[in-house]
Protein backbone atom coordinates (compact mmCIF):
# COMPACT_ATOMS: atom_id res chain seq x y z
CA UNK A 1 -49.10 62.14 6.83
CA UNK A 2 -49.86 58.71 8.21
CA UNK A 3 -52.38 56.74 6.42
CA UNK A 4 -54.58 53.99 8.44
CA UNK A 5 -58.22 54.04 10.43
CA UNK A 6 -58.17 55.64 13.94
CA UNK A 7 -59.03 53.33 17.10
CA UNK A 8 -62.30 54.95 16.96
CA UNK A 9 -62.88 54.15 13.39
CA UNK A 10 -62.06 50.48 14.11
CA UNK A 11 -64.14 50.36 17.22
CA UNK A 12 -67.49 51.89 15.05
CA UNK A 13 -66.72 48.93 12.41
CA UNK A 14 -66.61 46.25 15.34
CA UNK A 15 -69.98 47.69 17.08
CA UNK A 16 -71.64 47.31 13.71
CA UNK A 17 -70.35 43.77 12.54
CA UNK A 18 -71.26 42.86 16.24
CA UNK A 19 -75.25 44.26 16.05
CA UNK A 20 -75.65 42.77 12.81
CA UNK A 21 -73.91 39.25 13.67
CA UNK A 22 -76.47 39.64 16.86
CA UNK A 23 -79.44 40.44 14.55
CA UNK A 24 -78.51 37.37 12.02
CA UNK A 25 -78.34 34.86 14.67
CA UNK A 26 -81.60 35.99 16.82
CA UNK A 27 -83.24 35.72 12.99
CA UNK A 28 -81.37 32.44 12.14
CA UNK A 29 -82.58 30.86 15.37
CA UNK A 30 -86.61 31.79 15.14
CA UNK A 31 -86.73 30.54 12.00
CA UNK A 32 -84.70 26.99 12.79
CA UNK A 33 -87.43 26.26 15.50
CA UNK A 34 -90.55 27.48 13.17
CA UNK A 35 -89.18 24.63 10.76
CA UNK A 36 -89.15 22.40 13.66
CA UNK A 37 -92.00 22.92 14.79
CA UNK A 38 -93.47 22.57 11.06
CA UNK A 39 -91.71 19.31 11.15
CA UNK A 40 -93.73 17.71 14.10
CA UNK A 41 -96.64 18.70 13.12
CA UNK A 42 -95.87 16.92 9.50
CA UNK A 43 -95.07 14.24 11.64
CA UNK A 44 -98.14 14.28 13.67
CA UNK A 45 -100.06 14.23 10.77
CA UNK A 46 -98.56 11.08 9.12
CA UNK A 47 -99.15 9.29 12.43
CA UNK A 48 -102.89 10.50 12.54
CA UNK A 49 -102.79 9.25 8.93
CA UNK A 50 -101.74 6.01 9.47
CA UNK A 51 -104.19 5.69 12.62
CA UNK A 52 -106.91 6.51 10.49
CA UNK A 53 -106.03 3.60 8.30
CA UNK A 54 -106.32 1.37 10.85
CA UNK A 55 -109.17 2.52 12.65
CA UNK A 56 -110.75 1.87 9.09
CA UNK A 57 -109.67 -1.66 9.03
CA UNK A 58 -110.09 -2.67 12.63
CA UNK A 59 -113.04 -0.40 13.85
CA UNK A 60 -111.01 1.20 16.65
CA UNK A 61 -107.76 2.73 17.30
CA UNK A 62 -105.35 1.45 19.61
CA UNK A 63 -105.46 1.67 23.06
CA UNK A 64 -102.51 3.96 24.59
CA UNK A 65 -100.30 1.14 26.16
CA UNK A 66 -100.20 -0.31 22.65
CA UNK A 67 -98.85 2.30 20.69
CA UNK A 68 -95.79 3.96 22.22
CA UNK A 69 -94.33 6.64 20.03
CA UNK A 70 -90.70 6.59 21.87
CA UNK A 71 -90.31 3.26 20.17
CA UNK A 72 -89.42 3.42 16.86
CA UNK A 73 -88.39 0.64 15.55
CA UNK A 74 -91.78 -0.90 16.37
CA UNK A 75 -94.16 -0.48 13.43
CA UNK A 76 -98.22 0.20 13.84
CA UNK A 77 -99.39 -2.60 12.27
CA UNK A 78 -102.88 -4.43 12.56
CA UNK A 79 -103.92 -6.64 15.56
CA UNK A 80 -103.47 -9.81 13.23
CA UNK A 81 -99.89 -8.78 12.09
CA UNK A 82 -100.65 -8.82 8.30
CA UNK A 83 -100.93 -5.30 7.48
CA UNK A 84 -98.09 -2.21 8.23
CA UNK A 85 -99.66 0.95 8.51
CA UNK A 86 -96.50 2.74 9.58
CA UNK A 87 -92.96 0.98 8.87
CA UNK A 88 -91.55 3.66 10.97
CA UNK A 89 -92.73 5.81 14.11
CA UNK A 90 -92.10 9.34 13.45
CA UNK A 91 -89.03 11.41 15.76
CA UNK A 92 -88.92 14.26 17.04
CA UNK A 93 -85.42 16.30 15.85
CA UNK A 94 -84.91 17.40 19.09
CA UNK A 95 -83.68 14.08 21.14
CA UNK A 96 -85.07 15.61 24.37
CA UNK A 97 -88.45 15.40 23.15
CA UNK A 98 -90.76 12.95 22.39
CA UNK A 99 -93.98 12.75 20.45
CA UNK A 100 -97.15 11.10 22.99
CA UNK A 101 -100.22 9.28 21.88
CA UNK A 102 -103.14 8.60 24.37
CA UNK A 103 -106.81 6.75 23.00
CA UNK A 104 -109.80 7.89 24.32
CA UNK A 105 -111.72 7.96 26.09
CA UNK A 106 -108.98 7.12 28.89
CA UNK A 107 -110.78 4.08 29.75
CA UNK A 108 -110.48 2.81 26.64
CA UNK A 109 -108.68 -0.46 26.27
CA UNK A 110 -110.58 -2.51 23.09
CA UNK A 111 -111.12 -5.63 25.23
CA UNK A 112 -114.90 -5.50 24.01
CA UNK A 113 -116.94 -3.17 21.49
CA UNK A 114 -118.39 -1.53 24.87
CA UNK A 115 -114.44 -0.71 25.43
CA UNK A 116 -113.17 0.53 22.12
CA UNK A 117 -111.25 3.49 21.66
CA UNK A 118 -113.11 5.81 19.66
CA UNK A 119 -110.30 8.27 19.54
CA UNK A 120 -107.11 9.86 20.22
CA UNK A 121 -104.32 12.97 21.02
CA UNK A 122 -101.21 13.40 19.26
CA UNK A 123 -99.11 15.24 21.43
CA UNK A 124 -95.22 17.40 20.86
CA UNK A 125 -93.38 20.11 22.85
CA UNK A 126 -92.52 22.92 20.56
CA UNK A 127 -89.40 24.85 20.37
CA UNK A 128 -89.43 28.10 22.82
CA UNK A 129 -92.74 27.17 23.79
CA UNK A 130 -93.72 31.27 24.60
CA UNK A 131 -97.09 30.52 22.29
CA UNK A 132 -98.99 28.13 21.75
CA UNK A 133 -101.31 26.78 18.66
CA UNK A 134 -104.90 27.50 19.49
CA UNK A 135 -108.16 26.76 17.71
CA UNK A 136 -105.79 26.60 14.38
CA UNK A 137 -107.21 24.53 11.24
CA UNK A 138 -104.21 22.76 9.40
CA UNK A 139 -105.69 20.73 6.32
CA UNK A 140 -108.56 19.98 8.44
CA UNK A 141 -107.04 18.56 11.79
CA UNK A 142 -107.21 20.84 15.05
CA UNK A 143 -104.24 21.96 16.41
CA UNK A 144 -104.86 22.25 19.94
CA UNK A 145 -103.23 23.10 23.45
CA UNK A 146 -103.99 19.47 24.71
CA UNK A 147 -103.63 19.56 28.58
CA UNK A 148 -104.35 15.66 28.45
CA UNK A 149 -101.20 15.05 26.84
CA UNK A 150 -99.02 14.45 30.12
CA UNK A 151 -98.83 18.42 30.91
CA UNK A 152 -95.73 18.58 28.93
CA UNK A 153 -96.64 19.39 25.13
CA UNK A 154 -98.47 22.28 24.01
CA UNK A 155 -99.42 21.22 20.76
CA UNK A 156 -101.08 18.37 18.86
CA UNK A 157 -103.30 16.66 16.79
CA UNK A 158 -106.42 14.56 17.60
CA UNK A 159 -109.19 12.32 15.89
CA UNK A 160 -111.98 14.59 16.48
């Protein structure tokens, strides 16, 4: 009597280990992207954080051209220099994407008080972007589909 498994024995064991390798990695990647996703939107709200400080020191927020959230070695400071409200801007993990900031109203551009900018969008792309956040309350900031953030996020944070 031989002793061993039979090529169909072998190929059962294979199909298995295959379905559940398939089934751990399908898992393994929804889960990655909800902690990226998690991750912007932590990183969304420190931004709105620190524009809320300086909206409380300068009475406005700054207008879109002066705030650019692909830079990041350039801090958010105030208009006078002398106070850092963000060393660092934020990344997104995925280098294809990039976070977006716009004032508002779009005209805004705080060359008067009749011109401040009274507001703003925080803008990211999420990961497998099938859904999208809608009328969602996260520790009291809206999470919005924001068509007004350059048509190419489809989630964010604003002022209001």
């Amino acid at each position: 009597m031989k002793r061993g498994f039979t090529v169909i024995e072998l190929l059962v064991v294979i199909s298995i280990l295959a379905i559940m390798a398939t089934v751990g990695f399908a898992v393994y990647s929804g889960v990655t992207a909800k902690v990226r996703d998690g991750q912007r939107i932590k990183d969304l709200q420190v931004v709105k954080q620190a524009l809320e400080l300086y909206r409380s020191d300068e009475h406005k927020y700054p207008a879109t051209g002066d705030l650019n959230l692909a830079d990041i070695t350039a801090p958010l400071d105030s208009d006078d220099g002398s106070r850092i409200y963000l060393s660092q801007i934020p990344i997104d993990i995925n280098p294809n994407k990039r976070y977006f900031y716009a004032a508002t109203p779009v005209s805004c551009n705080n060359t008067s008080q009749a011109t401040a900018c009274t507001g703003f969008v925080l803008c990211a792309k999420k990961d497998g972007s099938e859904s999208t956040y809608t009328n969602i309350d996260c520790a009291n900031t809206s999470l919005v589909p924001l068509s007004s953030c350059g048509g190419d996020c489809d989630m964010g944070i604003s002022s209001q």
